[in-house]
N, C-alpha and C. Protein backbone atom coordinates (compact mmCIF):
# COMPACT_ATOMS: atom_id res chain seq x y z
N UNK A 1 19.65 -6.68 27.94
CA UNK A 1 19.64 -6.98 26.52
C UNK A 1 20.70 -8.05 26.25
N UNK A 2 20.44 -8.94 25.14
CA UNK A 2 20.95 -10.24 25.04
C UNK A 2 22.44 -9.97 24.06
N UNK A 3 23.57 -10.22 24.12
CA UNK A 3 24.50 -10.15 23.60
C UNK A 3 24.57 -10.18 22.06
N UNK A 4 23.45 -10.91 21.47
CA UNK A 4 22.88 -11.04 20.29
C UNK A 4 22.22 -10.16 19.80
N UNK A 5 21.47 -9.15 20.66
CA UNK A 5 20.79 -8.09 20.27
C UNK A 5 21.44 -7.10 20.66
N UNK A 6 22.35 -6.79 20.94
CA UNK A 6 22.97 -5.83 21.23
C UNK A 6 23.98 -6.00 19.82
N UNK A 7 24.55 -6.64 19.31
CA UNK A 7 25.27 -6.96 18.27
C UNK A 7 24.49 -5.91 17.00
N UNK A 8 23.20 -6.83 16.96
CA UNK A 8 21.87 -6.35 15.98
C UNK A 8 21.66 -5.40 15.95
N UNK A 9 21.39 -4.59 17.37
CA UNK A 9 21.27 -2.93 17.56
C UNK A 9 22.53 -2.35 17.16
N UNK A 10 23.89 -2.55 17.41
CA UNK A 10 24.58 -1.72 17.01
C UNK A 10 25.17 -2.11 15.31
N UNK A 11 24.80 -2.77 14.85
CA UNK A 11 25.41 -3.23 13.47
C UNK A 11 24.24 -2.09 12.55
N UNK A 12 23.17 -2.38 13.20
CA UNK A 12 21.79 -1.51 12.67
C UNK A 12 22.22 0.39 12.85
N UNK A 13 22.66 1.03 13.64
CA UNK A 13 23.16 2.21 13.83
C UNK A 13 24.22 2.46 13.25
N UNK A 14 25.09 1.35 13.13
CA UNK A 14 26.31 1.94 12.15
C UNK A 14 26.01 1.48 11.31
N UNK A 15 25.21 1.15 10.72
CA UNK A 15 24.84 1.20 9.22
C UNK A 15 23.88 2.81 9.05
N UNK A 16 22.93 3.24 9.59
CA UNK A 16 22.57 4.46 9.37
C UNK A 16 21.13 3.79 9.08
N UNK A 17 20.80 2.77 9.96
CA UNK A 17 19.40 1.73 9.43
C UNK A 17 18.67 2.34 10.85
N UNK A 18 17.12 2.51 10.94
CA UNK A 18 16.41 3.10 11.98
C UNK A 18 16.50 1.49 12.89
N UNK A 19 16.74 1.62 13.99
CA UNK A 19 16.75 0.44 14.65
C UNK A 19 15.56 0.17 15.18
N UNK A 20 14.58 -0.18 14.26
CA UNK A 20 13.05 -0.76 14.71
C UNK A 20 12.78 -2.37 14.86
N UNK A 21 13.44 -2.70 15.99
CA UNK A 21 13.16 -3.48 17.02
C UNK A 21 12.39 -3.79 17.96
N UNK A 22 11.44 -4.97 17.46
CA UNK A 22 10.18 -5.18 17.93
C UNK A 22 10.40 -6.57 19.12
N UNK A 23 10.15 -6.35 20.01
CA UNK A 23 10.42 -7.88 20.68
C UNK A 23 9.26 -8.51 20.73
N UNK A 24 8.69 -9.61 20.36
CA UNK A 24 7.55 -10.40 20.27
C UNK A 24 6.88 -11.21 21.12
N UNK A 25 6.02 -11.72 20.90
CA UNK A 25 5.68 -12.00 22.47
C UNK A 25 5.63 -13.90 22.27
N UNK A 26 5.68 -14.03 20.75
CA UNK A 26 5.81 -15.73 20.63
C UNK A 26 7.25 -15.75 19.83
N UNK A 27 7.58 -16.70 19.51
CA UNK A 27 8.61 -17.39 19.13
C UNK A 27 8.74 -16.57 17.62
N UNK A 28 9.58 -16.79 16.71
CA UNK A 28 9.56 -15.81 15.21
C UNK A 28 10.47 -16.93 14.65
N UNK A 29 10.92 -18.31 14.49
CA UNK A 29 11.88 -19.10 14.17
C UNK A 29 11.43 -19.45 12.71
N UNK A 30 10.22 -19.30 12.60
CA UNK A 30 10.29 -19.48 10.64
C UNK A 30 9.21 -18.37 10.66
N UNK A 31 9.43 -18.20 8.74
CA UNK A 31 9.13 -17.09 8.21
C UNK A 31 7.60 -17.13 8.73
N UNK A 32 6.87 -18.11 8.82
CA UNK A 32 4.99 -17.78 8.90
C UNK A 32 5.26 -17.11 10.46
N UNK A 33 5.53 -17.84 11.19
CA UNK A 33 5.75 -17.04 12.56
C UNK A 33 5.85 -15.73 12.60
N UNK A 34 7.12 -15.15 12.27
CA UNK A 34 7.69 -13.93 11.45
C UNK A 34 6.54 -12.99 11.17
N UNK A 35 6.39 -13.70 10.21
CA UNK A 35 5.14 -12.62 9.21
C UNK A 35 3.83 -12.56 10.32
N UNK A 36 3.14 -13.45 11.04
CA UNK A 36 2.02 -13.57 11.40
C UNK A 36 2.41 -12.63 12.79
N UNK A 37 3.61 -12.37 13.59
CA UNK A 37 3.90 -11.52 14.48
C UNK A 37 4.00 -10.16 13.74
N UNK A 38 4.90 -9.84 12.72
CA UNK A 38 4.79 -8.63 11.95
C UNK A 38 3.55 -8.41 10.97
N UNK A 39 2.83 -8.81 11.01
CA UNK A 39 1.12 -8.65 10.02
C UNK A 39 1.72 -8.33 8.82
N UNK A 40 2.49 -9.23 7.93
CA UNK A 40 3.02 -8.78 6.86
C UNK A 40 2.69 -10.13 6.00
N UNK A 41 2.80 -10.02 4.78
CA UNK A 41 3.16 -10.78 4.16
C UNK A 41 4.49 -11.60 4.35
N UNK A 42 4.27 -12.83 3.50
CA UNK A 42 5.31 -14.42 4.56
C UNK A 42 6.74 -13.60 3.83
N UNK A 43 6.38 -13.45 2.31
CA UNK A 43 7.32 -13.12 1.55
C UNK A 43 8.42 -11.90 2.07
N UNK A 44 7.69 -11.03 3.18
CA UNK A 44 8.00 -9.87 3.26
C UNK A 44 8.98 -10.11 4.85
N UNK A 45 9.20 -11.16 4.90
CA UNK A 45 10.62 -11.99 6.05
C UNK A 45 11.67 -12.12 5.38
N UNK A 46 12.81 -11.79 6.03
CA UNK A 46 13.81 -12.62 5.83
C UNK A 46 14.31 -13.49 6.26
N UNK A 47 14.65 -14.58 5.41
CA UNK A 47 15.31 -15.98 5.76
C UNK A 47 16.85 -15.60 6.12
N UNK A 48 17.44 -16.19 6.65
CA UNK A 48 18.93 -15.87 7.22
C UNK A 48 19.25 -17.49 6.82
N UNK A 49 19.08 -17.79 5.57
CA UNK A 49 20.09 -19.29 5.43
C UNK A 49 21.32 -19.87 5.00
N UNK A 50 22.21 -20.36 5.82
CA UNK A 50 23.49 -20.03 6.10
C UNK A 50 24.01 -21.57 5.78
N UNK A 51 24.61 -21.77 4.68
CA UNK A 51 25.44 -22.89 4.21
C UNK A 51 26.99 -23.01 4.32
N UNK A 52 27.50 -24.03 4.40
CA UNK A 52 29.08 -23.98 4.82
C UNK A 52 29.75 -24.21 3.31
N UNK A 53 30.62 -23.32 3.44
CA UNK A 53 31.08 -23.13 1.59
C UNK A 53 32.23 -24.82 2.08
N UNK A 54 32.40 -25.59 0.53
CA UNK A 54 33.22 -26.63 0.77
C UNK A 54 34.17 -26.52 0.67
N UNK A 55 34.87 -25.12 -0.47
CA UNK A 55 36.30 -25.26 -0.79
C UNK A 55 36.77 -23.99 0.30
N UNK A 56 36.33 -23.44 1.05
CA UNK A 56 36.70 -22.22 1.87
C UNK A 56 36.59 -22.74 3.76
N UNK A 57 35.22 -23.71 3.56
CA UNK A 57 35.27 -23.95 5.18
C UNK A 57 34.35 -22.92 5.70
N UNK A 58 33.85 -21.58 5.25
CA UNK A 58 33.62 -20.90 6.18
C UNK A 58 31.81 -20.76 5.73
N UNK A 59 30.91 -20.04 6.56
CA UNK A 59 29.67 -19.73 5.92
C UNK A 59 29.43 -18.72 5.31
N UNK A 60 28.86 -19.68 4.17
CA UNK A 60 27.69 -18.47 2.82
C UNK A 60 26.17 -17.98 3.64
N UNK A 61 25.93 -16.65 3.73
CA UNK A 61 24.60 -16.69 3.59
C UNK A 61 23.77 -16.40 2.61
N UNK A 62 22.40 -16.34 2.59
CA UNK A 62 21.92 -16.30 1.81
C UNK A 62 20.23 -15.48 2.25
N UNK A 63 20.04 -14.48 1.86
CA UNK A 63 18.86 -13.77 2.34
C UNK A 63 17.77 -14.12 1.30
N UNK A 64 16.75 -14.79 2.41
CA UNK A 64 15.58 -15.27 1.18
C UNK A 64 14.36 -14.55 1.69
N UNK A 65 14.03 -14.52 0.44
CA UNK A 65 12.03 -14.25 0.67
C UNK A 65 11.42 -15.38 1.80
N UNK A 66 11.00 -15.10 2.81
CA UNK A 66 10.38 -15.97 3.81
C UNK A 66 9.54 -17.29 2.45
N UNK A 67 9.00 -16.98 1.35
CA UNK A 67 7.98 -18.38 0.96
C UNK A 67 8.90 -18.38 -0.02
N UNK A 68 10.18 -18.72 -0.03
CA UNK A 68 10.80 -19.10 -1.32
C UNK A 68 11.84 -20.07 -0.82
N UNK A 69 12.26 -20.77 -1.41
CA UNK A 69 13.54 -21.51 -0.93
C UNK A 69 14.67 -21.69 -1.72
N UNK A 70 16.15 -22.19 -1.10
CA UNK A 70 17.41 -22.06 -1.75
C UNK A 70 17.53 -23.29 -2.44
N UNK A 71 17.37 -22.55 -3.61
CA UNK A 71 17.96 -24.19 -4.80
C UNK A 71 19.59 -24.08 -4.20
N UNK A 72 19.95 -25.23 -3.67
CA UNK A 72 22.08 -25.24 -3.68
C UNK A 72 22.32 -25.53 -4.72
N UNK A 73 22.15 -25.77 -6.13
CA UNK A 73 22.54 -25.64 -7.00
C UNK A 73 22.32 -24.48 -7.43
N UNK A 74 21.92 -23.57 -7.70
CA UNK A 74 22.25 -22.41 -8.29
C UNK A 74 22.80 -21.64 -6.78
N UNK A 75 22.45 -21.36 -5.58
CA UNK A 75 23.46 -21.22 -4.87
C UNK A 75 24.48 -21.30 -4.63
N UNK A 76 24.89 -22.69 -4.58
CA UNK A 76 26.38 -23.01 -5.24
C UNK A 76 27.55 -22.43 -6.51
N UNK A 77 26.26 -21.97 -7.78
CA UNK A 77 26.98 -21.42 -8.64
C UNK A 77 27.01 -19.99 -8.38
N UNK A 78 26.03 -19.23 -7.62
CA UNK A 78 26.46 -17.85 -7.22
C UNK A 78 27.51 -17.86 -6.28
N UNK A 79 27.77 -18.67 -5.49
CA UNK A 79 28.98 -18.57 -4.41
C UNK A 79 30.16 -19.07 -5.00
N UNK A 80 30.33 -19.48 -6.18
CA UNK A 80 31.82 -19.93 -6.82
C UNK A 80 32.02 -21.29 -5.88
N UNK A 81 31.40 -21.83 -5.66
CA UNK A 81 31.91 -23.07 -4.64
C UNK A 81 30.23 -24.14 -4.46
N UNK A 82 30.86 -24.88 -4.10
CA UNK A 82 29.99 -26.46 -3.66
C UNK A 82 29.75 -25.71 -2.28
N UNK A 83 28.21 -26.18 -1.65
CA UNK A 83 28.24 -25.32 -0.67
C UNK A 83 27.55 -26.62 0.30
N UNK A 84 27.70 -27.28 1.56
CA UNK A 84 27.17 -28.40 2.33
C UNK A 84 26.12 -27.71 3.58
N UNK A 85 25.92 -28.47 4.01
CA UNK A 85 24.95 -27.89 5.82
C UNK A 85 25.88 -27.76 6.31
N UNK A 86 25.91 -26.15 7.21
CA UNK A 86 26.52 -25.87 8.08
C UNK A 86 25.79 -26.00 9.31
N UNK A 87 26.61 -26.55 10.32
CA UNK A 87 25.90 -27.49 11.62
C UNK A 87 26.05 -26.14 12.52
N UNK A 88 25.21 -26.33 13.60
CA UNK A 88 24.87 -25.22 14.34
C UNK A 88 26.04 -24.65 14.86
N UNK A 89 27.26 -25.27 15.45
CA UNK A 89 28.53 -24.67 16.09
C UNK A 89 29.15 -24.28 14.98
N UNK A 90 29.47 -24.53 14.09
CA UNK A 90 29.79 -23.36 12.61
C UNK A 90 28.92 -22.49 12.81
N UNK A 91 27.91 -21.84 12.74
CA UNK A 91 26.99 -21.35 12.31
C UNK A 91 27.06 -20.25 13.67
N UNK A 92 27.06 -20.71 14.65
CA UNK A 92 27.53 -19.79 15.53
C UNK A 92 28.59 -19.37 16.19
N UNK A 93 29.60 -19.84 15.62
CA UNK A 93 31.10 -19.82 15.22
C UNK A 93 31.66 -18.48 14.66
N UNK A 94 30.71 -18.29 13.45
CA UNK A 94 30.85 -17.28 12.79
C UNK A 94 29.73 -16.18 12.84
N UNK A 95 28.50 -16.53 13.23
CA UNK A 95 27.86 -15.43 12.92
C UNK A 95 27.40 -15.23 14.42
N UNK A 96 28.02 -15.94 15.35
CA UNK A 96 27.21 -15.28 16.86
C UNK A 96 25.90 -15.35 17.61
N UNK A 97 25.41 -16.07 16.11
CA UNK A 97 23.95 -16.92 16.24
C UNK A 97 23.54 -18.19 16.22
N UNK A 98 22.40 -18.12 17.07
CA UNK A 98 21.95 -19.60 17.35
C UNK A 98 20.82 -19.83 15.88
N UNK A 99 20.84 -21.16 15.72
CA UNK A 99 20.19 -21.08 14.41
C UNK A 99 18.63 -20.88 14.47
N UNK A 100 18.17 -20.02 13.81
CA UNK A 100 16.67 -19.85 14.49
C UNK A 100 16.73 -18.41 15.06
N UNK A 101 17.43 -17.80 15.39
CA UNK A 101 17.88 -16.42 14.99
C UNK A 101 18.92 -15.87 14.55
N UNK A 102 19.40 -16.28 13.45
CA UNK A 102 20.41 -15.79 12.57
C UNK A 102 20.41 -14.29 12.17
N UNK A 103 20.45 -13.06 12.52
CA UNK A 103 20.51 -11.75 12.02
C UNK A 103 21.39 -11.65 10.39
N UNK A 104 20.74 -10.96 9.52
CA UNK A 104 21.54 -10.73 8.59
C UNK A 104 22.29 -9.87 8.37
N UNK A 105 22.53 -9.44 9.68
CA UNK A 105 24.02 -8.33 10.44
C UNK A 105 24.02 -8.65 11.27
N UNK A 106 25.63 -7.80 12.20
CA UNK A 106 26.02 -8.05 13.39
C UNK A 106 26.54 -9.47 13.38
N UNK A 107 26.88 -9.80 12.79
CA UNK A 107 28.05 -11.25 12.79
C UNK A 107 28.93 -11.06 13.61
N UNK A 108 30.34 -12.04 14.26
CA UNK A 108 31.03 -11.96 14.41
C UNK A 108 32.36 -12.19 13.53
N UNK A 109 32.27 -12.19 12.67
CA UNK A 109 33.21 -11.85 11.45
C UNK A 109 32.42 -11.49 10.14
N UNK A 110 33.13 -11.22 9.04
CA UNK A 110 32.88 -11.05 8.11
C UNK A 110 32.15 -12.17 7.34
N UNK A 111 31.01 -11.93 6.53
CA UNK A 111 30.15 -13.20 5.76
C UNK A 111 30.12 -12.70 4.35
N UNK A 112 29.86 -13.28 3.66
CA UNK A 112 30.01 -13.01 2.03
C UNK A 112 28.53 -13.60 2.01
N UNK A 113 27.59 -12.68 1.42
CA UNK A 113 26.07 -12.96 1.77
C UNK A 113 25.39 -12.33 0.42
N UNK A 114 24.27 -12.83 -0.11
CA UNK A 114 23.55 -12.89 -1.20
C UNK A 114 22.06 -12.89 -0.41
N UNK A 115 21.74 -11.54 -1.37
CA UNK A 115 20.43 -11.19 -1.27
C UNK A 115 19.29 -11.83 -2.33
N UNK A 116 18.10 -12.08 -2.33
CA UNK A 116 16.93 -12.53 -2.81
C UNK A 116 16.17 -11.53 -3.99
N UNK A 117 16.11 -11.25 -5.07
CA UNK A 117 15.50 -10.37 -5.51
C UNK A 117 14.45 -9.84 -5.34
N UNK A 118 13.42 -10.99 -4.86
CA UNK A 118 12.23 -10.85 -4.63
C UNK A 118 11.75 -10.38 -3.65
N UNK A 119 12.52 -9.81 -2.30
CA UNK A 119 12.46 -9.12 -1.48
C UNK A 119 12.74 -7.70 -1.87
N UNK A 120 12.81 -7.08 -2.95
CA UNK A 120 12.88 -5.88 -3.63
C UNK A 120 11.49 -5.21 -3.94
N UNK A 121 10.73 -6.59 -4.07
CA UNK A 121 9.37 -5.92 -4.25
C UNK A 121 8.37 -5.31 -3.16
N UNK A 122 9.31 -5.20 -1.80
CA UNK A 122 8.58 -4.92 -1.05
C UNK A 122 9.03 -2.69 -0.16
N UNK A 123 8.27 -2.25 0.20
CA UNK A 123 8.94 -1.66 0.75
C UNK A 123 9.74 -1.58 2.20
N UNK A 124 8.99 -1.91 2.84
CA UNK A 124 9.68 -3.11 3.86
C UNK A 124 9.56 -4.55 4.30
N UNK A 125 10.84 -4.91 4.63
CA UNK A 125 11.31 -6.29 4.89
C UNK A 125 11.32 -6.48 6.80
N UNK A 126 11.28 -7.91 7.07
CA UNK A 126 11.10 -7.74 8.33
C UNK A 126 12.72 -9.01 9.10
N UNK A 127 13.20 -9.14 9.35
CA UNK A 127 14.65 -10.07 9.79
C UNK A 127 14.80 -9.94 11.52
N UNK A 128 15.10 -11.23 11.38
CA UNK A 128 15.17 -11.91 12.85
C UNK A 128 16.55 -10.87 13.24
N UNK A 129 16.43 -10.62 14.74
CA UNK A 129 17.70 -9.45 15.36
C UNK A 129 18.38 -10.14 16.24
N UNK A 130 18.39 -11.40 16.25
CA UNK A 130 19.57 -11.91 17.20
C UNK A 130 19.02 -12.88 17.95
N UNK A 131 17.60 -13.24 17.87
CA UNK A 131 17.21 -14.23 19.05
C UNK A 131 15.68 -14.35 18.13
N UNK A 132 15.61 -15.49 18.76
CA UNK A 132 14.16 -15.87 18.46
C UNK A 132 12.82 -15.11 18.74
N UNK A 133 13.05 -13.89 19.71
CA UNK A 133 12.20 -13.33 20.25
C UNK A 133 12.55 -11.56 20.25
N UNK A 134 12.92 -11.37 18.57
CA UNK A 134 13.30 -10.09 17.98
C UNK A 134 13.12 -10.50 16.34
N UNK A 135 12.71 -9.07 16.20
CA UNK A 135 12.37 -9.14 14.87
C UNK A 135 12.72 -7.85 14.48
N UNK A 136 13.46 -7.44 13.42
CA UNK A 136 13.24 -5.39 12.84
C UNK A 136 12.90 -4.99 11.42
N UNK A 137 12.78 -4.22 11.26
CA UNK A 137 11.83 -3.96 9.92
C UNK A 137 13.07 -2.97 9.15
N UNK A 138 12.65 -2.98 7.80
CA UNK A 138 13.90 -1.93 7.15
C UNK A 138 13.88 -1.92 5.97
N UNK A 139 14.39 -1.38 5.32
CA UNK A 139 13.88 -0.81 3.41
C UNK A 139 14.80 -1.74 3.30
N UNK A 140 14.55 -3.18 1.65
CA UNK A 140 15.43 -3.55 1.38
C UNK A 140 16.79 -3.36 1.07
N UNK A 141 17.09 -2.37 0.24
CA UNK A 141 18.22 -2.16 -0.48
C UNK A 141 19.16 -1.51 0.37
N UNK A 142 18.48 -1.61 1.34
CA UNK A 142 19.35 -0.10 2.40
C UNK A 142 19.85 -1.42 3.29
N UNK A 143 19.18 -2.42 3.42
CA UNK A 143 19.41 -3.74 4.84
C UNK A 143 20.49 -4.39 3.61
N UNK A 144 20.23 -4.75 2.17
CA UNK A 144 21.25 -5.43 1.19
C UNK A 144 23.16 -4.22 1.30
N UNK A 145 22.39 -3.19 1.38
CA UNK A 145 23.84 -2.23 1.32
C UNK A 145 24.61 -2.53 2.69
N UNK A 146 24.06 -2.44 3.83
CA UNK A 146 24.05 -2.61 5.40
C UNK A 146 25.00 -4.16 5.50
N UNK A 147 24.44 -4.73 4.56
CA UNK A 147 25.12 -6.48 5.32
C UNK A 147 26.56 -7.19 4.16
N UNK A 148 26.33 -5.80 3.05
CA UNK A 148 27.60 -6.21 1.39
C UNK A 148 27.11 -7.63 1.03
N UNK A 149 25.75 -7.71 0.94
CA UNK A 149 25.11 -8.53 -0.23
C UNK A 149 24.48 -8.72 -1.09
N UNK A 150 25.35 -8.97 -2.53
CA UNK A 150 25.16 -9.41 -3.89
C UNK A 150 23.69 -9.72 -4.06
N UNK A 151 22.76 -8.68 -4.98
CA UNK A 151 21.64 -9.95 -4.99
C UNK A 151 21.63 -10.73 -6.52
N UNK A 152 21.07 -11.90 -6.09
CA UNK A 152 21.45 -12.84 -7.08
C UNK A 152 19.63 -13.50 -7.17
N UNK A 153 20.19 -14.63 -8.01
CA UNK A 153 19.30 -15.62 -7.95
C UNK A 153 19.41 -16.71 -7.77
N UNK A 154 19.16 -17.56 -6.07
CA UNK A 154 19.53 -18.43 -6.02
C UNK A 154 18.47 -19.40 -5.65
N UNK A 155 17.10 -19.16 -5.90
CA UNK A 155 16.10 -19.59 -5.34
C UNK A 155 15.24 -20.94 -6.73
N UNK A 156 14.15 -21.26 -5.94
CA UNK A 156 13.59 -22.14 -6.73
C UNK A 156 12.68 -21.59 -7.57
């Protein structure tokens, strides 16, 4: 097991989250992928999109509905800060991930992360576990309690 998924598995148990970890047999790097490996709706993915805050240096994430996308302007105003592209060695700097499987747990430090509302409407959600070739499933509000993220509205 990949150092990345092992992160995923245990961030998922100490949270008290069922660790349903599916390994796939194609790639899962955007949400249609995602969804079309989990037979779910696109919406019913999570995005793991991870911006570099400007006045802090460090990364914002941001948990989206797989068919929705991050306005950075209202992103920006939920994060109290101007927020730029965070380049892949940031990005796995802090969260231990390569971009393209970003987990929305199991970081290697702490992230200040904002959830999607619209992923509320589902009963389960499906999020990349550490690699491109993992995916796990999990009740929203319980994966938003699991990762201490705000949900907001930061979408288009």
């Amino acid at each position: 097991m990949s150092k990345s998924l092992t992160r995923v598995t245990a961030a998922l148990e100490a949270a008290g989250l069922p660790a349903r970890i599916v390994r796939t047999g194609a790639e899962t790097r955007t949400a249609l992928q995602a969804a079309e490996v989990a037979g779910c709706a696109v919406d019913q993915i999570v995005k793991s999109i991870v911006f570099r805050g400007e006045a802090t240096g460090h990364v914002v994430l941001f948990l989206t509905a797989g068919g929705n996308r991050v306005n950075p302007a209202r992103a920006s105003a939920v994060a109290g800060q101007t927020l730029g592209k965070a380049d892949a060695d940031l990005v796995r700097a802090e969260t231990g991930f390569a971009i393209g499987g970003v987990a929305p747990l199991g970081h290697l430090m702490p992230i200040r992360s904002f959830a999607d509302p619209r992923l509320l409407d589902f009963d389960t959600v499906w999020a990349a576990a550490g690699t491109p070739h993992h995916i796990f499933a999990a009740e929203p509000r319980a994966l938003f309690a699991a990762t201490g993220s705000d949900i907001a509205d930061f979408t288009d």
